[in-house]
C-alpha atoms as a PDB file:
ATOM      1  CA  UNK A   1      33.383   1.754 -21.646  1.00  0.00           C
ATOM      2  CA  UNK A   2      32.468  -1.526 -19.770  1.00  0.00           C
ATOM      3  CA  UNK A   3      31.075   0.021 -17.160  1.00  0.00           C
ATOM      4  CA  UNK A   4      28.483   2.255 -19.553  1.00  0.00           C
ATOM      5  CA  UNK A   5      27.745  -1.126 -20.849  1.00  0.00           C
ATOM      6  CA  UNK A   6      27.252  -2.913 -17.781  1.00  0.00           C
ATOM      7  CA  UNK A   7      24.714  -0.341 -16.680  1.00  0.00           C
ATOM      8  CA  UNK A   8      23.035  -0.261 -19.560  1.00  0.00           C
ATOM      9  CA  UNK A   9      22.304  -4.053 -19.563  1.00  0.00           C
ATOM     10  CA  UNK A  10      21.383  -3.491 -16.092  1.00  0.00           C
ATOM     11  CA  UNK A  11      18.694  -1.036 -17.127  1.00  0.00           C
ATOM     12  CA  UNK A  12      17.799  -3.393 -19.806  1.00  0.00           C
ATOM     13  CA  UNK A  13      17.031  -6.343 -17.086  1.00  0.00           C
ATOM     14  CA  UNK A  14      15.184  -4.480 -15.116  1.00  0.00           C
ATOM     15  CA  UNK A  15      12.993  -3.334 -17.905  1.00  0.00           C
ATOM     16  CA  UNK A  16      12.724  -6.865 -18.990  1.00  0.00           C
ATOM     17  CA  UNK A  17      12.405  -8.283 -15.808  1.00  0.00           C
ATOM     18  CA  UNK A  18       9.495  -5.231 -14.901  1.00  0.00           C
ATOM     19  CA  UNK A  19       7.741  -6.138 -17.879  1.00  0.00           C
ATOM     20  CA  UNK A  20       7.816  -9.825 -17.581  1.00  0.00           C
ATOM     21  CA  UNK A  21       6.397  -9.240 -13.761  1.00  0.00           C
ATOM     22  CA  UNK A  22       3.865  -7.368 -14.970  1.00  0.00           C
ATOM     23  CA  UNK A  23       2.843  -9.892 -18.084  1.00  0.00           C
ATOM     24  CA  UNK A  24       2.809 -12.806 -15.527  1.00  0.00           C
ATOM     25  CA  UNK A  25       0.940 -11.008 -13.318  1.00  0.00           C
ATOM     26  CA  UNK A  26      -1.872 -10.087 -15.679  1.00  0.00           C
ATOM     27  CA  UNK A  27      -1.988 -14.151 -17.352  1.00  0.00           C
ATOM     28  CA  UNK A  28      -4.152 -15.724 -15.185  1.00  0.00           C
ATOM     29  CA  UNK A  29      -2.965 -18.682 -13.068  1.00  0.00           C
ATOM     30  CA  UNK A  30      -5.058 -22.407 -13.528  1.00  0.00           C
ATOM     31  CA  UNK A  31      -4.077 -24.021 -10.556  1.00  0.00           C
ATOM     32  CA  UNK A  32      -6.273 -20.634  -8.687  1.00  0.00           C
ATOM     33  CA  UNK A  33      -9.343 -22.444  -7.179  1.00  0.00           C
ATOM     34  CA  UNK A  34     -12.668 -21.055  -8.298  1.00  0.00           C
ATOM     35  CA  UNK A  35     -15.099 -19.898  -6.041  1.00  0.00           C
ATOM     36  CA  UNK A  36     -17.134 -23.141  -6.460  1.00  0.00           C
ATOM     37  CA  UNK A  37     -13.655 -25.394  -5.508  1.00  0.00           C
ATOM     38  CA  UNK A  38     -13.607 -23.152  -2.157  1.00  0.00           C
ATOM     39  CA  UNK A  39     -17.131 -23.711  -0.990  1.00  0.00           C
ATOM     40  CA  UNK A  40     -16.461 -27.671  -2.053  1.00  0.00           C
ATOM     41  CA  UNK A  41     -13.631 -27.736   0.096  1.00  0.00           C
ATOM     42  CA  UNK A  42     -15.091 -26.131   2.498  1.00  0.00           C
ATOM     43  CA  UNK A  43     -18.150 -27.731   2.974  1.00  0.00           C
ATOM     44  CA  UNK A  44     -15.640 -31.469   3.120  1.00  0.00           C
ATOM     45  CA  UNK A  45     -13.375 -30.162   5.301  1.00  0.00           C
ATOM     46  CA  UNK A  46     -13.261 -31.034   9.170  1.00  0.00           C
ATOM     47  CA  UNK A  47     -11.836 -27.744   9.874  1.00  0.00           C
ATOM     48  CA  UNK A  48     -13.332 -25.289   7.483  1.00  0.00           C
ATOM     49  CA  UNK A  49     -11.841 -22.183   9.619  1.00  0.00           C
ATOM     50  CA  UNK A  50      -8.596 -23.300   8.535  1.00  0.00           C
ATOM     51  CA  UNK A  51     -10.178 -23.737   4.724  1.00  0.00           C
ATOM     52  CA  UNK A  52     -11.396 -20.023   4.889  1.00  0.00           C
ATOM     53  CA  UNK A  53      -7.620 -19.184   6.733  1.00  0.00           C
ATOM     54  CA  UNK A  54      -5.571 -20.650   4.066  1.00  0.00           C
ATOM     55  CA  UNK A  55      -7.719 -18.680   1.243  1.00  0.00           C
ATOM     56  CA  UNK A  56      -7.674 -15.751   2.762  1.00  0.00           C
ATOM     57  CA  UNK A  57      -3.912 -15.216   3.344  1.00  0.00           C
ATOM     58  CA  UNK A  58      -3.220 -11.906   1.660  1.00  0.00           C
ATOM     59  CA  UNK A  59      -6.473 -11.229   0.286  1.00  0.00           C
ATOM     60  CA  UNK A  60      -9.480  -9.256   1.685  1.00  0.00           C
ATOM     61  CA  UNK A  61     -13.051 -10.481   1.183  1.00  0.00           C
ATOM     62  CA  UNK A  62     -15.277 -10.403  -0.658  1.00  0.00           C
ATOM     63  CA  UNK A  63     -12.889 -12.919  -2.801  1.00  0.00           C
ATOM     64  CA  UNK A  64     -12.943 -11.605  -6.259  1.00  0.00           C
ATOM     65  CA  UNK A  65     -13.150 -14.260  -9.473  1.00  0.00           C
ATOM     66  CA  UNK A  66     -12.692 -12.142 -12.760  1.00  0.00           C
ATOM     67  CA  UNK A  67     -16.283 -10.921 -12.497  1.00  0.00           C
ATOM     68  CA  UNK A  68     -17.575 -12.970  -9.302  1.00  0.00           C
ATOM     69  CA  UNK A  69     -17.494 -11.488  -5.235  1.00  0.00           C
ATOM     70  CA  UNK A  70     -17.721 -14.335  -3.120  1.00  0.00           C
ATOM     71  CA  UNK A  71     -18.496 -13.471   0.268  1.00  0.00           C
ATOM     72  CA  UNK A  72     -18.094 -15.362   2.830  1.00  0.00           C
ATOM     73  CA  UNK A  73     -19.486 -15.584   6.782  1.00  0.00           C
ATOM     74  CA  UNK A  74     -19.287 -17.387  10.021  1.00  0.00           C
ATOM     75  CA  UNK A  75     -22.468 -17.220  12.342  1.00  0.00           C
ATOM     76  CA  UNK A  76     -24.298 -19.912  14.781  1.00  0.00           C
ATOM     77  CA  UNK A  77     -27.430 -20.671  14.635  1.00  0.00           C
ATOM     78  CA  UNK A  78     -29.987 -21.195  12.273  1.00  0.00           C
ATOM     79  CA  UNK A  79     -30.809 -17.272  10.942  1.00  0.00           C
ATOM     80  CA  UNK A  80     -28.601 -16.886   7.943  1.00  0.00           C
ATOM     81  CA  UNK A  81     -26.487 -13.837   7.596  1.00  0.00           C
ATOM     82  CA  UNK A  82     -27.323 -11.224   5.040  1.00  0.00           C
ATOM     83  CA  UNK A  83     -25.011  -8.660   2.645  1.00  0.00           C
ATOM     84  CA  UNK A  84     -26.861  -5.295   3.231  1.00  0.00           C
ATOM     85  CA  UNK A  85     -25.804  -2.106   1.683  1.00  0.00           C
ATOM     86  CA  UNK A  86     -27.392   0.740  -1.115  1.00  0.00           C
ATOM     87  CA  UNK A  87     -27.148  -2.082  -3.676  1.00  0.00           C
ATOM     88  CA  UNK A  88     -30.565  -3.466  -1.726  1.00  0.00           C
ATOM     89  CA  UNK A  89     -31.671  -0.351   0.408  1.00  0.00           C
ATOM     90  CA  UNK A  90     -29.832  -1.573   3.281  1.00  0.00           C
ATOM     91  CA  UNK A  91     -31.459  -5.449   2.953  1.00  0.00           C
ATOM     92  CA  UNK A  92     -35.134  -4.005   2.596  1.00  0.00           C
ATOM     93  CA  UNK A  93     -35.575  -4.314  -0.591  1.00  0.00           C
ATOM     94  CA  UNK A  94     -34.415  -6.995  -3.670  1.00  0.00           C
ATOM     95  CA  UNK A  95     -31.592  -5.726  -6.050  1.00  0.00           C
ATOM     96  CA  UNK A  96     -31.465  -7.475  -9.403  1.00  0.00           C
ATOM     97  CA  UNK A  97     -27.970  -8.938  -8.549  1.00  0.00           C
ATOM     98  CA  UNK A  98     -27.578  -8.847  -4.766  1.00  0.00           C
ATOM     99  CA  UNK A  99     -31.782 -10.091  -4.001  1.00  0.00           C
ATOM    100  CA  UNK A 100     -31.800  -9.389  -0.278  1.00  0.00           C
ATOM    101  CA  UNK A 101     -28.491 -10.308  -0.178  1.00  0.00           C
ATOM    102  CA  UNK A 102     -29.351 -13.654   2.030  1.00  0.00           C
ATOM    103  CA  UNK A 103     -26.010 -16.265   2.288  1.00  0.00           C
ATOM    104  CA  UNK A 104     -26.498 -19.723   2.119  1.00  0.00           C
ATOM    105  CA  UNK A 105     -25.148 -22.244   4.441  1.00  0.00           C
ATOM    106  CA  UNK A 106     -21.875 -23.873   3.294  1.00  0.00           C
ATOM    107  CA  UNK A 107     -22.811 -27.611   3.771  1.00  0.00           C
ATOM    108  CA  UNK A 108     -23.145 -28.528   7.526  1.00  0.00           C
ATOM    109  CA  UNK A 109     -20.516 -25.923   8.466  1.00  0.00           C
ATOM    110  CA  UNK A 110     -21.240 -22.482  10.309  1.00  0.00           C
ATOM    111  CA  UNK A 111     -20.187 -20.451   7.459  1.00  0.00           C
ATOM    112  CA  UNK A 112     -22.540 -18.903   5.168  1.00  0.00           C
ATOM    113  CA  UNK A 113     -21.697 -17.670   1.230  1.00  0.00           C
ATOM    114  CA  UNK A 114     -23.264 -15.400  -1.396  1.00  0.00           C
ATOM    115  CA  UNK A 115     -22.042 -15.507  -5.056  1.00  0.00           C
ATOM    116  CA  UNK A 116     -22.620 -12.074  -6.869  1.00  0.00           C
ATOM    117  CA  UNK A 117     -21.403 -11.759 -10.475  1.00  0.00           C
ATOM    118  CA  UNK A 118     -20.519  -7.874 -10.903  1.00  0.00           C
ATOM    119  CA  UNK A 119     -18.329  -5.966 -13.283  1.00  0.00           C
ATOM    120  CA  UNK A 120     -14.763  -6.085 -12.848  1.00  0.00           C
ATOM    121  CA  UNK A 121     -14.175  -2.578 -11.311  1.00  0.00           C
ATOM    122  CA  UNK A 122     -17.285  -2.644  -9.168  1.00  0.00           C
ATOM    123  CA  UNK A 123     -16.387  -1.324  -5.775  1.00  0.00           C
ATOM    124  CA  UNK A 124     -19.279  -2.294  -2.571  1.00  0.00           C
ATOM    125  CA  UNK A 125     -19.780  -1.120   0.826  1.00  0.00           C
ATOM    126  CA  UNK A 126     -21.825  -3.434   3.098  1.00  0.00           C
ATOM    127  CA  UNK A 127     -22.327  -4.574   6.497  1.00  0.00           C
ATOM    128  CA  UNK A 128     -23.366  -8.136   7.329  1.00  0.00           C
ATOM    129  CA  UNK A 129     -26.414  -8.328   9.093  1.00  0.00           C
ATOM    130  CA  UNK A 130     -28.257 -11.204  11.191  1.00  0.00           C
ATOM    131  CA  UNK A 131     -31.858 -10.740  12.428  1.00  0.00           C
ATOM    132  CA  UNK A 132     -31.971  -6.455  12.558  1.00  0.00           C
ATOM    133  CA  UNK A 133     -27.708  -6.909  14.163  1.00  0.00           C
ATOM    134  CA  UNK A 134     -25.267  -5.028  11.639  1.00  0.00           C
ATOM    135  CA  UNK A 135     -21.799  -5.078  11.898  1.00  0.00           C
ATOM    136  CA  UNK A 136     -19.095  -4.753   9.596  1.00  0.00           C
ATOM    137  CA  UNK A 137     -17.682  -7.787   8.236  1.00  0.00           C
ATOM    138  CA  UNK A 138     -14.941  -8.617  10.470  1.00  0.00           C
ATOM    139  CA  UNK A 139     -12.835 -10.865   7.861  1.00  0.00           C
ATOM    140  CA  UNK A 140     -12.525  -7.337   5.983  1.00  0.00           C
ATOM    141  CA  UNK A 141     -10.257  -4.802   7.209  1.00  0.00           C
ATOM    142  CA  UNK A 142     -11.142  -2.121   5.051  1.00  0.00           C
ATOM    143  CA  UNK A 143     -13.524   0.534   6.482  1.00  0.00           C
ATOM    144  CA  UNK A 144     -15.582   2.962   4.721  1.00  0.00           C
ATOM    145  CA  UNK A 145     -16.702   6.004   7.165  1.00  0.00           C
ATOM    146  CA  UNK A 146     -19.982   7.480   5.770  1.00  0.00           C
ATOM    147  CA  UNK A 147     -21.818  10.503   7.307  1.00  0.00           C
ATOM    148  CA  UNK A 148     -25.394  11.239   7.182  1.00  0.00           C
END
């Protein structure tokens, strides 16, 4: 008898426990910077690599803030990087949300950002381009092989 009721508070527990993951998990956090905090600190920082390292841990860009992408790229020199993708006919053309998907330089620092509000489920696939250069963006793992 004490062992049924052992394993059935066990199985309670867990269900508790699974739920209350799952609640905390879904509650949004306050002490999450916002994408405006990151390019702040970034643009103060002495070593802004290390800004972009620490944020990234875990996470694969763009960086997503409820309904926000931030993107985020390091190049030299003056020509700022663009976002290019369908969204903007491959950086030819101006998209309502994307424009030609030009970043702006992150105070005197050699990364470049672009702020994009989208919906929460929306799903891109872009390459980063400088001058007529594309390449995929090499702070994102995640590949998308397309044919045609």
């Amino acid at each position: 008898m004490g062992r049924f009721r052992t394993g059935r508070v066990l199985r309670l527990c867990r269900l508790i426990g699974f739920f209350a993951v799952m609640s905390l998990a879904a509650t949004p956090t306050f002490s999450e910077p916002s994408a405006a905090e990151i390019l702040e600190a970034l643009a103060a920082s002495d070593d802004p690599d290390e800004v972009v390292r620490q944020r990234l841990r875990g996470e694969t860009p763009p960086l997503v803030f409820g309904e926000e992408f931030l993107f985020l790229a390091r190049a030299e020199g003056s020509s700022p990087p663009r976002i290019v993708g369908d969204f903007n006919d491959g950086g030819y053309a101006r998209s309502e949300v994307f424009g030609n998907g030009t970043m702006q330089r992150v105070g005197s620092t050699a990364w470049f950002a672009l702020r994009v509000p989208v919906g929460r489920d929306a799903r891109f696939e872009y390459q980063l381009a400088v001058g007529n250069l594309r390449s995929p963006d090499p702070l994102n793992p995640d590949l998308a092989l397309t044919y045609g």
